[in-house]
N, C-alpha and C. Protein backbone atom coordinates (compact mmCIF):
# COMPACT_ATOMS: atom_id res chain seq x y z
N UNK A 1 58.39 67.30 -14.35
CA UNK A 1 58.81 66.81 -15.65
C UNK A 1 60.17 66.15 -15.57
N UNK A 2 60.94 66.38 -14.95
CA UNK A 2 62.30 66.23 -14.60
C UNK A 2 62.11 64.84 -14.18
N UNK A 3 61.38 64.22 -13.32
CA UNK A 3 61.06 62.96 -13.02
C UNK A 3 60.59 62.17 -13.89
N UNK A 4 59.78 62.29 -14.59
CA UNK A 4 59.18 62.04 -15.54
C UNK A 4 60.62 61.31 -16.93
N UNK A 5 61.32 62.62 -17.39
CA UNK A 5 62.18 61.94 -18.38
C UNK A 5 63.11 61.53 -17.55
N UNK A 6 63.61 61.38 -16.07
CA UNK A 6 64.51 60.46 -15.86
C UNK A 6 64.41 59.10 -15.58
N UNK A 7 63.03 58.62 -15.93
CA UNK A 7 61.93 57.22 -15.71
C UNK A 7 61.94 56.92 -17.06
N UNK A 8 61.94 57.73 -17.74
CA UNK A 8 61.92 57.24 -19.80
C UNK A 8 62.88 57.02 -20.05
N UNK A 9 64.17 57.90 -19.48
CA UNK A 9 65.71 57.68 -19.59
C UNK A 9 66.02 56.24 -19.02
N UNK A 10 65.70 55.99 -17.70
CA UNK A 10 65.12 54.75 -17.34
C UNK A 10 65.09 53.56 -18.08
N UNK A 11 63.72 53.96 -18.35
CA UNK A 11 63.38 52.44 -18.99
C UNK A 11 64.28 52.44 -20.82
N UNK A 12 64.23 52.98 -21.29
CA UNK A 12 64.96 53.21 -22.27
C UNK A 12 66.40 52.61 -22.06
N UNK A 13 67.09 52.56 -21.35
CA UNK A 13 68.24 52.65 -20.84
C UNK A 13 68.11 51.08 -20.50
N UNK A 14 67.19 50.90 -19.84
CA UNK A 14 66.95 49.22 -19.59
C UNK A 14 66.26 48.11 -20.62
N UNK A 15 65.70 49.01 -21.71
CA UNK A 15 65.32 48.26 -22.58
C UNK A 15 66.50 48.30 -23.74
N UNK A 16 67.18 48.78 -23.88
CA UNK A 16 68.65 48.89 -24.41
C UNK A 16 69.64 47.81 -23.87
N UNK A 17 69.94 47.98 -22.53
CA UNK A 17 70.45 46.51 -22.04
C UNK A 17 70.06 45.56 -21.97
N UNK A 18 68.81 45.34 -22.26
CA UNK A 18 68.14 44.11 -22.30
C UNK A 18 68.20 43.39 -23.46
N UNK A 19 68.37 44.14 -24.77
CA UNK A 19 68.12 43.95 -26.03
C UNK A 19 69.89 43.15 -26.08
N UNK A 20 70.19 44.30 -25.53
CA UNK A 20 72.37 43.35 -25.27
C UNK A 20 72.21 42.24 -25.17
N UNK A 21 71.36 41.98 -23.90
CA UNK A 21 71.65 40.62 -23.27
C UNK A 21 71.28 39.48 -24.29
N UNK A 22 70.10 39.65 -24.55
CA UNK A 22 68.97 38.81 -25.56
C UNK A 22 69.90 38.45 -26.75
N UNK A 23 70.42 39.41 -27.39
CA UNK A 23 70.97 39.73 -29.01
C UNK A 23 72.37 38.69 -28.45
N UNK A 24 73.34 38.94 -27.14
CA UNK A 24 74.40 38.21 -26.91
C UNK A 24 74.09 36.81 -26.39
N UNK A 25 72.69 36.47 -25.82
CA UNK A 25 72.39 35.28 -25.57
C UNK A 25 72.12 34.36 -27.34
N UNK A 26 71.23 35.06 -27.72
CA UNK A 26 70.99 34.76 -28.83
C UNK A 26 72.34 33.85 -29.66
N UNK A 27 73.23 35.09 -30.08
CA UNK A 27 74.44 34.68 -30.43
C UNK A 27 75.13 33.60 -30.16
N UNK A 28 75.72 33.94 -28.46
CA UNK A 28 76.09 32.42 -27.83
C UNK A 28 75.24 31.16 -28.73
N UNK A 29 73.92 31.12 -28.19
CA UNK A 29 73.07 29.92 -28.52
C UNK A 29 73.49 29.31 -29.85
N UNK A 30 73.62 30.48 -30.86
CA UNK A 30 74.19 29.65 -32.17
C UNK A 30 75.15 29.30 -32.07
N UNK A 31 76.30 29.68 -31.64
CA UNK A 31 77.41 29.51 -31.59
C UNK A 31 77.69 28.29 -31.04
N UNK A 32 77.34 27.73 -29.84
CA UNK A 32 77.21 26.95 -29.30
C UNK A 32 76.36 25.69 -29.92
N UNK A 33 75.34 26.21 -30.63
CA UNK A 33 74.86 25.35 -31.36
C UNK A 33 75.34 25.13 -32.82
N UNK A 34 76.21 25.48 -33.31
CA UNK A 34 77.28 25.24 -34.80
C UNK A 34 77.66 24.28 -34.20
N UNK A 35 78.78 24.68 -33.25
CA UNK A 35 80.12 23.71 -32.23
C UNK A 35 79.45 21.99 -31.93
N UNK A 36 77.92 22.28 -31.16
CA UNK A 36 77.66 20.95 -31.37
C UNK A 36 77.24 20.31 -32.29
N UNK A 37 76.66 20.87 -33.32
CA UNK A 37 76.23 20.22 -34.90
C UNK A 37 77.48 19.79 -35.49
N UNK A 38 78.39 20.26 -35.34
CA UNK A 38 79.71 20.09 -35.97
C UNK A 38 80.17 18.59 -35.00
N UNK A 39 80.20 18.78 -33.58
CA UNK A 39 81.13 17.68 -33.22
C UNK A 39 79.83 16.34 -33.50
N UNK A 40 78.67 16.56 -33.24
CA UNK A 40 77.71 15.71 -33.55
C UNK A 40 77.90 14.63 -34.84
N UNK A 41 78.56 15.66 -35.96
CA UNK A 41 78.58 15.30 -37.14
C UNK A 41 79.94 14.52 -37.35
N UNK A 42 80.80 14.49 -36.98
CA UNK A 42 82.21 14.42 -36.92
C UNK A 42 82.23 13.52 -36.20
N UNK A 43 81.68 12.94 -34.85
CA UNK A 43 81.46 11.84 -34.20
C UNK A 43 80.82 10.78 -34.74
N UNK A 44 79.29 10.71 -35.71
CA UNK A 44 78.78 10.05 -36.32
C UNK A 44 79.48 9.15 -37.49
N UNK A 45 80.05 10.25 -37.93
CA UNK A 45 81.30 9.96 -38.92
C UNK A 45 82.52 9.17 -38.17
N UNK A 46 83.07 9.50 -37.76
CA UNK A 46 83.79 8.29 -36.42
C UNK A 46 83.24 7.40 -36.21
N UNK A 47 82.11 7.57 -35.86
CA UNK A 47 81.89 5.91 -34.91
C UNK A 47 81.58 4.81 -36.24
N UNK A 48 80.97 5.56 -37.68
CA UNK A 48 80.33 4.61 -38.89
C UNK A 48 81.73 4.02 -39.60
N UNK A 49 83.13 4.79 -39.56
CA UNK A 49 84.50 4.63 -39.85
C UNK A 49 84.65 3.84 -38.90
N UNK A 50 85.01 3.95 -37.67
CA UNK A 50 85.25 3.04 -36.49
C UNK A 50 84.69 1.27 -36.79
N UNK A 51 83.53 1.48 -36.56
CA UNK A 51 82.91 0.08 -37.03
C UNK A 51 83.14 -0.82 -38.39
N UNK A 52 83.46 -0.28 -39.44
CA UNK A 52 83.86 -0.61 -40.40
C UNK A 52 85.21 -0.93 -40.56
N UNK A 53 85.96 -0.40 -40.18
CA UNK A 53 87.28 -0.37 -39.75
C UNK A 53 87.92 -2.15 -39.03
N UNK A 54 86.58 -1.53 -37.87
CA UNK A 54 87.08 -2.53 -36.76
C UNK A 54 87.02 -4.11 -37.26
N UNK A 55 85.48 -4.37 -38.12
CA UNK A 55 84.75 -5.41 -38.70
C UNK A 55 85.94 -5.75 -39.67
N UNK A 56 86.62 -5.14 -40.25
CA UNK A 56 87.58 -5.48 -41.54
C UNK A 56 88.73 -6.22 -40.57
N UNK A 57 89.19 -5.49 -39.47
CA UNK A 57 90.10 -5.42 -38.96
C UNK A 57 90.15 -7.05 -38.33
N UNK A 58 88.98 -7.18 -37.50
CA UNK A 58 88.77 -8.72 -36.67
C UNK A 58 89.09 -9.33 -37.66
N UNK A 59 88.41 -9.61 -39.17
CA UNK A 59 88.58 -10.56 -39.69
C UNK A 59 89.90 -11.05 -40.39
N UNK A 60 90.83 -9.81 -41.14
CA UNK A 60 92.21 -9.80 -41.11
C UNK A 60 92.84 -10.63 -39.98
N UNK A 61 92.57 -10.02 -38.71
CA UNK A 61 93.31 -10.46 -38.10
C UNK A 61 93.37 -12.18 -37.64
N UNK A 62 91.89 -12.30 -37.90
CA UNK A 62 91.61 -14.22 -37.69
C UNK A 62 92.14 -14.68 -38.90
N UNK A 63 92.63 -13.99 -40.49
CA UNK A 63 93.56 -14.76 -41.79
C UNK A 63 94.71 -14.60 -40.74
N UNK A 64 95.22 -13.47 -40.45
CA UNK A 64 96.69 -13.28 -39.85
C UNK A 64 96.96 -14.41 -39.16
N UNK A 65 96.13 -14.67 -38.12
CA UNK A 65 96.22 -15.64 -36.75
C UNK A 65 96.64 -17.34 -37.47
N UNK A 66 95.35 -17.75 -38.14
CA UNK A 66 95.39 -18.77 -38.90
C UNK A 66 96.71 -19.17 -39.55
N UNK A 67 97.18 -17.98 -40.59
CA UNK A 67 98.72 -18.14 -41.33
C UNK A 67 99.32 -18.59 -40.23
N UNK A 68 99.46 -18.11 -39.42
CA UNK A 68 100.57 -17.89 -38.18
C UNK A 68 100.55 -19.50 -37.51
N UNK A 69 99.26 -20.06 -37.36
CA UNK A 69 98.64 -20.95 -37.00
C UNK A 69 99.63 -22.23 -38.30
N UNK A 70 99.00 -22.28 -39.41
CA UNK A 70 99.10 -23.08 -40.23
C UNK A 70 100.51 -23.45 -40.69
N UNK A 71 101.63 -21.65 -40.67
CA UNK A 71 102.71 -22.21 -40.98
C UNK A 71 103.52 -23.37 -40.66
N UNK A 72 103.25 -23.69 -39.42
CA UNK A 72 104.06 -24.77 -38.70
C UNK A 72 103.49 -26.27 -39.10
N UNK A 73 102.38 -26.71 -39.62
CA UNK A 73 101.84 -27.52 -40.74
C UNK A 73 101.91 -27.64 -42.06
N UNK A 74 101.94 -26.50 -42.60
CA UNK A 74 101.99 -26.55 -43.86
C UNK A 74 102.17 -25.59 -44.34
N UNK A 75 102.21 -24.94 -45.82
CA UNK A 75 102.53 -23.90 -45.95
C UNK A 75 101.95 -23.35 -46.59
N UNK A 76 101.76 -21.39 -46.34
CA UNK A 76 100.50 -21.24 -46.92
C UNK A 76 101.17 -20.15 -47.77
N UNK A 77 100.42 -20.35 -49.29
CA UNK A 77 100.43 -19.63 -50.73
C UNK A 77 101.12 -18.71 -50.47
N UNK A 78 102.41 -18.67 -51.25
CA UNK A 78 102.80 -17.53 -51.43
C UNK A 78 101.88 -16.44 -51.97
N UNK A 79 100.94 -16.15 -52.71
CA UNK A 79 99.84 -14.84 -52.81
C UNK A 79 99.38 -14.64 -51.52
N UNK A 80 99.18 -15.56 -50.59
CA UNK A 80 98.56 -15.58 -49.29
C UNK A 80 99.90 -14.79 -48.42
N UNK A 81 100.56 -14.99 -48.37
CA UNK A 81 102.08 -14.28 -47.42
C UNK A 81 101.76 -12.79 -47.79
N UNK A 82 101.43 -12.92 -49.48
CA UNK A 82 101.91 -11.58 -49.97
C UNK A 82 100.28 -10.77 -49.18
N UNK A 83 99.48 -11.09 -49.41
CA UNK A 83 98.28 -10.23 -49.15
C UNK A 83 98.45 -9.73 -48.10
N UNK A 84 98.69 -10.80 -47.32
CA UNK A 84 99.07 -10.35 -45.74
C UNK A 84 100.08 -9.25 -45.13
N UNK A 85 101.04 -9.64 -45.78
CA UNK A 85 101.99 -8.73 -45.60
C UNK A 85 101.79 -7.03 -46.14
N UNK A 86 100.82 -7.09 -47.47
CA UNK A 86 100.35 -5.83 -47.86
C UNK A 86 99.48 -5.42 -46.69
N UNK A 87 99.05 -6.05 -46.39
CA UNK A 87 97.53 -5.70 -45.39
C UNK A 87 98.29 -5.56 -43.84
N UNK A 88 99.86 -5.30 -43.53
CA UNK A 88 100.54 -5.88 -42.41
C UNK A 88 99.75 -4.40 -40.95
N UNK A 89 99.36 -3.10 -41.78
CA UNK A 89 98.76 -2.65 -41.27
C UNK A 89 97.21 -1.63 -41.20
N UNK A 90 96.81 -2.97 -41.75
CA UNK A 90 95.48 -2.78 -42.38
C UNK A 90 95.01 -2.55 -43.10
N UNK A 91 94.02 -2.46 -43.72
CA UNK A 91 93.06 -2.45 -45.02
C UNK A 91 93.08 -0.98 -45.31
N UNK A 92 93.90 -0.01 -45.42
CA UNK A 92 93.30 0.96 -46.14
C UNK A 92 93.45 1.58 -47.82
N UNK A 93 92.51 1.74 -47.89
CA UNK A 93 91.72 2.22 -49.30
C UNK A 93 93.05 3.50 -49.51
N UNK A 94 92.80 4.53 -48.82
CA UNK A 94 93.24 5.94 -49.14
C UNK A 94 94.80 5.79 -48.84
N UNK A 95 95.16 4.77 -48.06
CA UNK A 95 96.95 5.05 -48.08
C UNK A 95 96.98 4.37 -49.27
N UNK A 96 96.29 3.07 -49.55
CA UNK A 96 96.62 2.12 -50.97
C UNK A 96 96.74 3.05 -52.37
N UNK A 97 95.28 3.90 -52.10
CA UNK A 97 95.31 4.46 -54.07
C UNK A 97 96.49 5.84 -53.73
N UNK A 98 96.89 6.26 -52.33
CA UNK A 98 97.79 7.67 -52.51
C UNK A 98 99.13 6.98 -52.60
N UNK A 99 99.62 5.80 -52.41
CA UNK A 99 100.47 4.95 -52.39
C UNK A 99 101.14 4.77 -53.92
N UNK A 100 99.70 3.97 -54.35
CA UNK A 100 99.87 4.21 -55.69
C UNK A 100 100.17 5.72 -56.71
N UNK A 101 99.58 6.30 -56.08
CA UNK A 101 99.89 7.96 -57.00
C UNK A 101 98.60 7.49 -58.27
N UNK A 102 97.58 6.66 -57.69
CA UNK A 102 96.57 7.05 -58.26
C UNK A 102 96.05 8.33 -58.03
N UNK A 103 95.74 9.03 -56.87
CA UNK A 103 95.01 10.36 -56.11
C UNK A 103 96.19 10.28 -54.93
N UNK A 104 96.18 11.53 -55.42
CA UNK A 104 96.35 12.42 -54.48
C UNK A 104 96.06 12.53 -53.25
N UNK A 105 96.25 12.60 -52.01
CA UNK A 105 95.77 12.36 -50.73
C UNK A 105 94.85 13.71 -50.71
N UNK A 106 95.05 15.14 -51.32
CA UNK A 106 94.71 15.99 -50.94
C UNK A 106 93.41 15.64 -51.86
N UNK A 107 93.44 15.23 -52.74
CA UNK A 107 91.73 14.75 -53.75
C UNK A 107 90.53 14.22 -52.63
N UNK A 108 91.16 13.41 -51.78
CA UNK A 108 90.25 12.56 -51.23
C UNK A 108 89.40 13.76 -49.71
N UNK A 109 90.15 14.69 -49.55
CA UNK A 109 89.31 15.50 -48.74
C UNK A 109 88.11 16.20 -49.71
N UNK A 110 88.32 16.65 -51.28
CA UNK A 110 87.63 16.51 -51.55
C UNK A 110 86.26 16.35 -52.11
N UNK A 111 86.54 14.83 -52.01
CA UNK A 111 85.53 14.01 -52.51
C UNK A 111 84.54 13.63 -50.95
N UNK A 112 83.48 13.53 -52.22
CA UNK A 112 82.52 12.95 -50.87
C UNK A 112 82.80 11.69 -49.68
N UNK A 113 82.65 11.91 -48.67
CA UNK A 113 82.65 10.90 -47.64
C UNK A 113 82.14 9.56 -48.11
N UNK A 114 80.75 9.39 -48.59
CA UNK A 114 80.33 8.17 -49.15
C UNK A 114 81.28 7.61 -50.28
N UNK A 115 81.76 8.48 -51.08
CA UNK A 115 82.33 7.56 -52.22
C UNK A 115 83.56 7.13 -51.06
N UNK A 116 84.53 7.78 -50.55
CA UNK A 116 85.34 7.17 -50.17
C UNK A 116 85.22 6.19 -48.90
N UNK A 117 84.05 5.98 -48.20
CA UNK A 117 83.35 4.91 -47.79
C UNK A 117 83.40 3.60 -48.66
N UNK A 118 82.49 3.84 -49.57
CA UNK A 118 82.13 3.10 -50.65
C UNK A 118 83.61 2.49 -51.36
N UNK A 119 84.75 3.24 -51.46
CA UNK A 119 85.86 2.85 -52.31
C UNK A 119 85.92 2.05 -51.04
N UNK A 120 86.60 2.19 -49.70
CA UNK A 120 87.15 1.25 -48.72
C UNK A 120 86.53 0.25 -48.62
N UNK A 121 85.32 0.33 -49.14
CA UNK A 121 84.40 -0.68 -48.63
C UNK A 121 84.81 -2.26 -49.78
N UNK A 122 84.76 -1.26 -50.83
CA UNK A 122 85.22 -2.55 -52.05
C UNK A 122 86.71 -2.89 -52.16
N UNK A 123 87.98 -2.48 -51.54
CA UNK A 123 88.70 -2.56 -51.14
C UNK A 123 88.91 -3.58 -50.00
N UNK A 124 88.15 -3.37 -49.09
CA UNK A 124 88.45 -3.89 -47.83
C UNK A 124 88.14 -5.76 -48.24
N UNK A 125 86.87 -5.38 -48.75
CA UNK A 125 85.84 -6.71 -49.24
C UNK A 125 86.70 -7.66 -50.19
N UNK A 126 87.19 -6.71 -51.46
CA UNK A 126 88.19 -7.49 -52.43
C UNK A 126 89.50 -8.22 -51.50
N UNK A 127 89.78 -7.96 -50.66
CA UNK A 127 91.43 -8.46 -49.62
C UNK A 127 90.79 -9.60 -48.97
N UNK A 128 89.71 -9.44 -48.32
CA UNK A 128 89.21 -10.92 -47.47
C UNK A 128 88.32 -11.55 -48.24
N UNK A 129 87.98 -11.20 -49.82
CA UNK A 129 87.53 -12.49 -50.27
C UNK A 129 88.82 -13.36 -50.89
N UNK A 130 89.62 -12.69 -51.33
CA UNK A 130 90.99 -13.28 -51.63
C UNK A 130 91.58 -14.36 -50.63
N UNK A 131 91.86 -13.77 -49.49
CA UNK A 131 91.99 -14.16 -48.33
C UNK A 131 91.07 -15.40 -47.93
N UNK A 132 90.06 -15.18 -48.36
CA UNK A 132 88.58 -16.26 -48.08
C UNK A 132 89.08 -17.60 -49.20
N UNK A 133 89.27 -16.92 -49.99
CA UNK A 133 89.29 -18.32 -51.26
C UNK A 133 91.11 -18.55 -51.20
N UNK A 134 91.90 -18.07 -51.42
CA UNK A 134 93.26 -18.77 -50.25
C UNK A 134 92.72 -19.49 -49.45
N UNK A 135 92.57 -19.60 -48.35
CA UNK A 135 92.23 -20.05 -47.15
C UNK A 135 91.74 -21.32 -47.55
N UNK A 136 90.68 -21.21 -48.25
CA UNK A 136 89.42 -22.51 -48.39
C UNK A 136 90.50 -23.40 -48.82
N UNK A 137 90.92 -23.29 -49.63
CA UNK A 137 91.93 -24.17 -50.68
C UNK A 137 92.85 -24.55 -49.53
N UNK A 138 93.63 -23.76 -48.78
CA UNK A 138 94.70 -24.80 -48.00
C UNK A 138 93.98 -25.57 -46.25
N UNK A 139 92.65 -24.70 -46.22
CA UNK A 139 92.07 -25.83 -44.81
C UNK A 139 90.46 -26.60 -45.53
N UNK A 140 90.89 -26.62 -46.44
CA UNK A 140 89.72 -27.70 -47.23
C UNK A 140 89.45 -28.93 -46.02
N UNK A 141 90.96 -29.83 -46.01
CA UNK A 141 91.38 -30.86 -45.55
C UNK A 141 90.67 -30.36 -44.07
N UNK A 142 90.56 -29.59 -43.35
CA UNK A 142 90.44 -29.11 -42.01
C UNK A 142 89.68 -28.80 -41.74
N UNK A 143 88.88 -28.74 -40.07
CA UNK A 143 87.60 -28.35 -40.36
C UNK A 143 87.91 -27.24 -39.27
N UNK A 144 87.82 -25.83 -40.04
CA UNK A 144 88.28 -24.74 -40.32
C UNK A 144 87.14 -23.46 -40.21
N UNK A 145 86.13 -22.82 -39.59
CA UNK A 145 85.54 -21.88 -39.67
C UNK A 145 85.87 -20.07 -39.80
N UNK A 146 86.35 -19.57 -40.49
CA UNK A 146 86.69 -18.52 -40.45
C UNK A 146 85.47 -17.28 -40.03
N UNK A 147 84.59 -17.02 -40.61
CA UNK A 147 83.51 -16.33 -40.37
C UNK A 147 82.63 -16.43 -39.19
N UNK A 148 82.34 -17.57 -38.85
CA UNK A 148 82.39 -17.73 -37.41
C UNK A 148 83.75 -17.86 -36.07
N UNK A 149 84.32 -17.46 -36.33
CA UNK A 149 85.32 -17.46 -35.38
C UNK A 149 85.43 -18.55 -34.85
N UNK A 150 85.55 -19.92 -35.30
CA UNK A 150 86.13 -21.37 -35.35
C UNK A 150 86.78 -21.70 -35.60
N UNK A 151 87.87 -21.62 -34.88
CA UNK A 151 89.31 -21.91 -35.63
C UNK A 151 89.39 -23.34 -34.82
């Protein structure tokens, strides 16, 4: 008998550590799997900011180039100096309205990601159509492509 319960003690004993292992593998696995749902999510979000960003950014920078270009010909709109110079480091939405003391910087965490997508987006768009219709008006005379990168 003595053999007997030290084989139940045994397996008991091993089905106990086993259950450890499983229950701490288990664990890990989520854990590990939060960490990458999280950076997954946070990257996606980066790269859709990134691109948007960047797209605003090229085209600013071909008004910038152009001014820079044109001053030494002619001279371009004072509203045109001024946009530029607002825009001297980029299009953003959330420094513009916390600037203003419309919101609060701490509001915009928040608010949903899309709306404040969506705000930059009409932001960004309102500066280079400005920029677009400036432009037209002083390289009318010129044959001038901005949107295609024809300068």
């Amino acid at each position: 008998m003595d053999d007997c319960e030290e084989i139940e003690h045994s397996v008991e004993l091993s089905e106990r550590n086993w259950n450890r292992v499983i229950n701490r593998a288990i664990k890990a696995g989520y854990r590990e799997g939060v960490e990458e749902g999280k950076k997954s999510v946070f990257q996606e979000g980066f790269d859709i900011g990134y691109k948007d960003a960047f797209e605003t950014a090229f085209v600013l920078g071909k008004y910038k180039g152009l001014a820079t270009a044109m001053s030494n010909d002619s001279q371009t709109l004072p509203a045109t100096d001024d946009v530029l110079e607002k825009t001297r480091r980029g299009a953003c939405y959330v420094c513009n309205e916390s600037t203003k003391s419309k919101v609060k910087t701490d509001d915009f965490v928040k608010m949903p990601l899309q709306d404040i997508r969506n705000g930059q987006k009409k932001y960004s768009t309102r500066i280079l159509e400005t920029l677009q219709h400036q432009f037209d008006e002083l390289t009318s005379k010129h044959v001038t492509c901005i949107n295609n990168a024809v300068l």
